[in-house]
C-alpha atoms as a PDB file:
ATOM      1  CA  UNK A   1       4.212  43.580  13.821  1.00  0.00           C
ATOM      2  CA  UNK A   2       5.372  40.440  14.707  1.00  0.00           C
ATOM      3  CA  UNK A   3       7.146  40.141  18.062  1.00  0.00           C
ATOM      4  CA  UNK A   4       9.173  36.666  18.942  1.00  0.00           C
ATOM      5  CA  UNK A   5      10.241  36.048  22.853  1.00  0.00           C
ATOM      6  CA  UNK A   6      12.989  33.588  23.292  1.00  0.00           C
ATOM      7  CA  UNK A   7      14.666  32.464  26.680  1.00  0.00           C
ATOM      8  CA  UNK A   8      18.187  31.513  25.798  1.00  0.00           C
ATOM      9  CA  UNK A   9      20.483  30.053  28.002  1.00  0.00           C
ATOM     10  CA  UNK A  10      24.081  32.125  28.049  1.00  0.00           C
ATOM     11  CA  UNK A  11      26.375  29.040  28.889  1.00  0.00           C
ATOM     12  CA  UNK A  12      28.855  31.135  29.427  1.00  0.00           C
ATOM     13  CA  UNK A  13      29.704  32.353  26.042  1.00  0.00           C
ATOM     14  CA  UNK A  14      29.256  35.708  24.369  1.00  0.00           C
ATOM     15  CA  UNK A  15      28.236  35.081  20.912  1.00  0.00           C
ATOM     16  CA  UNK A  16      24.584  33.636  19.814  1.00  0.00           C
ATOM     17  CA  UNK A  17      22.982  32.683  17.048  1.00  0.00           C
ATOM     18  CA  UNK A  18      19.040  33.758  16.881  1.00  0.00           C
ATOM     19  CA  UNK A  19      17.224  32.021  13.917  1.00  0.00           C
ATOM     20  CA  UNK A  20      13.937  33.722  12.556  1.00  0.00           C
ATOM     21  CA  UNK A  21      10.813  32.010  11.248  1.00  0.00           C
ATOM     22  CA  UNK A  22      10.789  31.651   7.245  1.00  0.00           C
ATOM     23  CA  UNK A  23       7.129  33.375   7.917  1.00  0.00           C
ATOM     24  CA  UNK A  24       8.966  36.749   9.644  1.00  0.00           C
ATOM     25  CA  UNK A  25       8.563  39.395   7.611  1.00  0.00           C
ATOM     26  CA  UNK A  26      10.462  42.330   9.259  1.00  0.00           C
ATOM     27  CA  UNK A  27      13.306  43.452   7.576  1.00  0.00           C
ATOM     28  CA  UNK A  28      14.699  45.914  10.305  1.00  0.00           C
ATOM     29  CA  UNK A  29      15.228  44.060  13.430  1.00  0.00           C
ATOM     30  CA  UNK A  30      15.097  45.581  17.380  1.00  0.00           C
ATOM     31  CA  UNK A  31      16.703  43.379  19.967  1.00  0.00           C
ATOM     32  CA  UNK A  32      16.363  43.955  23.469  1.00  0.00           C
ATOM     33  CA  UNK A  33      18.158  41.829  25.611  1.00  0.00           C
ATOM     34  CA  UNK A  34      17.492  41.731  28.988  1.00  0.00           C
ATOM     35  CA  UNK A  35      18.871  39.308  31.736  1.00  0.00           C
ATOM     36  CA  UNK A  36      17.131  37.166  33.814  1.00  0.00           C
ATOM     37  CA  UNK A  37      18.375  38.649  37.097  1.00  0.00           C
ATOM     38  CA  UNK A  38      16.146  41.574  36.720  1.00  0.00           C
ATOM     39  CA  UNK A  39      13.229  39.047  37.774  1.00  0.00           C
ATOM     40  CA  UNK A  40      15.148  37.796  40.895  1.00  0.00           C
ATOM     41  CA  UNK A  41      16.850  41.287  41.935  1.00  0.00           C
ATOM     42  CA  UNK A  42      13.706  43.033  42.599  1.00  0.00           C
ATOM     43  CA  UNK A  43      12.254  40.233  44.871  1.00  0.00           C
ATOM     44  CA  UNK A  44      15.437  40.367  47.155  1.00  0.00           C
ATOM     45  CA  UNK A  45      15.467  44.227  47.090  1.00  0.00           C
ATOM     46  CA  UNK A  46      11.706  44.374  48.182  1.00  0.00           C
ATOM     47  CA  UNK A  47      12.014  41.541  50.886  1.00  0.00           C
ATOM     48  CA  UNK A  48      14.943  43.796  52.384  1.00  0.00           C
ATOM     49  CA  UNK A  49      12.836  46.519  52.158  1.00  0.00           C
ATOM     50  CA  UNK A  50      10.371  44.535  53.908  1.00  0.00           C
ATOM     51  CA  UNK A  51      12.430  43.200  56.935  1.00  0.00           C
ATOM     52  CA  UNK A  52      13.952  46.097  57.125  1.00  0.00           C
ATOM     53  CA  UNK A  53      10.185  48.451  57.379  1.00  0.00           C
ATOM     54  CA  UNK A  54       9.272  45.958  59.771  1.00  0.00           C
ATOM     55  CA  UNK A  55      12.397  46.552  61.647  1.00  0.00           C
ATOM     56  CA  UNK A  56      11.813  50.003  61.950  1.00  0.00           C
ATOM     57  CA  UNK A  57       8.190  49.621  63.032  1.00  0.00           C
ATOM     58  CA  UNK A  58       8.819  46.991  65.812  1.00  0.00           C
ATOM     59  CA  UNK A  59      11.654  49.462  67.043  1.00  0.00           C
ATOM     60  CA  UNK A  60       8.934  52.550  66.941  1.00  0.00           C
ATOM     61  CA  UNK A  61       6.134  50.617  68.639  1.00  0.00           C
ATOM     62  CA  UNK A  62       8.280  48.812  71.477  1.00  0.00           C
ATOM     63  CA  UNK A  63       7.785  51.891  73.513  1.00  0.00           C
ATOM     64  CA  UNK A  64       4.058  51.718  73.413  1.00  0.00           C
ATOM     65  CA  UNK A  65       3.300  48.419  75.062  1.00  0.00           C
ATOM     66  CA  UNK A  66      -0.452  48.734  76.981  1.00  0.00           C
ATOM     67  CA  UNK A  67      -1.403  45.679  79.291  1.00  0.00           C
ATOM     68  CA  UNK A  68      -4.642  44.674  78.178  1.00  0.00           C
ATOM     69  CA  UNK A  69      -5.193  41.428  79.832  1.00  0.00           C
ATOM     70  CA  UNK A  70      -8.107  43.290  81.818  1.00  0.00           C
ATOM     71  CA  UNK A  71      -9.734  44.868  79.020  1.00  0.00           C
ATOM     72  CA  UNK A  72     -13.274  43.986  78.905  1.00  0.00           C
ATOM     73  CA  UNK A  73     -15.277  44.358  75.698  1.00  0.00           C
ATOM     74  CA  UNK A  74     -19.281  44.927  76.526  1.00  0.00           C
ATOM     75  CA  UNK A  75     -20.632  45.179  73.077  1.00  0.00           C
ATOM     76  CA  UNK A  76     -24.600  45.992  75.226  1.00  0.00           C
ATOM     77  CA  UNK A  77     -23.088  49.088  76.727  1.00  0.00           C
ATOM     78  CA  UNK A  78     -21.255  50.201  73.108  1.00  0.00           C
ATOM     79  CA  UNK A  79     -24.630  50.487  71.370  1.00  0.00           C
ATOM     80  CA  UNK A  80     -26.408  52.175  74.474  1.00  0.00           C
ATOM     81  CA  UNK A  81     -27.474  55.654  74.010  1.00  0.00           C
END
């Protein structure tokens, strides 16, 4: 099965023309057409999602601020047994 992908630029008008290879040998056709605003929708949906999780999470967490600026770390006395 032979399967031909075009981009084809709208312009603004509703009827197009879509010219086959001599070489294509279906007779029954499928055509799916999908626009191009599926690709860009998704990215804006999920960086809203995004900004909107983090959001969320910076509201949850403000509450549980711990001062660490005394907080040693004494790696010798982790591994002593």
């Amino acid at each position: 099965m032979d399967i031909i992908t075009r981009m084809i630029k709208r312009n603004g008008r509703n009827k197009k023309t879509i010219e086959l290879p001599d070489d294509f040998k279906g007779e029954n056709l499928e055509i799916i057409i999908k626009s191009d605003l599926e690709k860009i929708l998704p990215e804006a949906e999920n960086q809203k999602a995004d900004d909107n999780l983090r959001s969320e999470l910076r509201k949850f967490y403000a509450d549980f601020k711990v001062d660490l600026s005394k907080f040693k770390f004494n790696r010798d006395e982790l591994y002593d047994r």
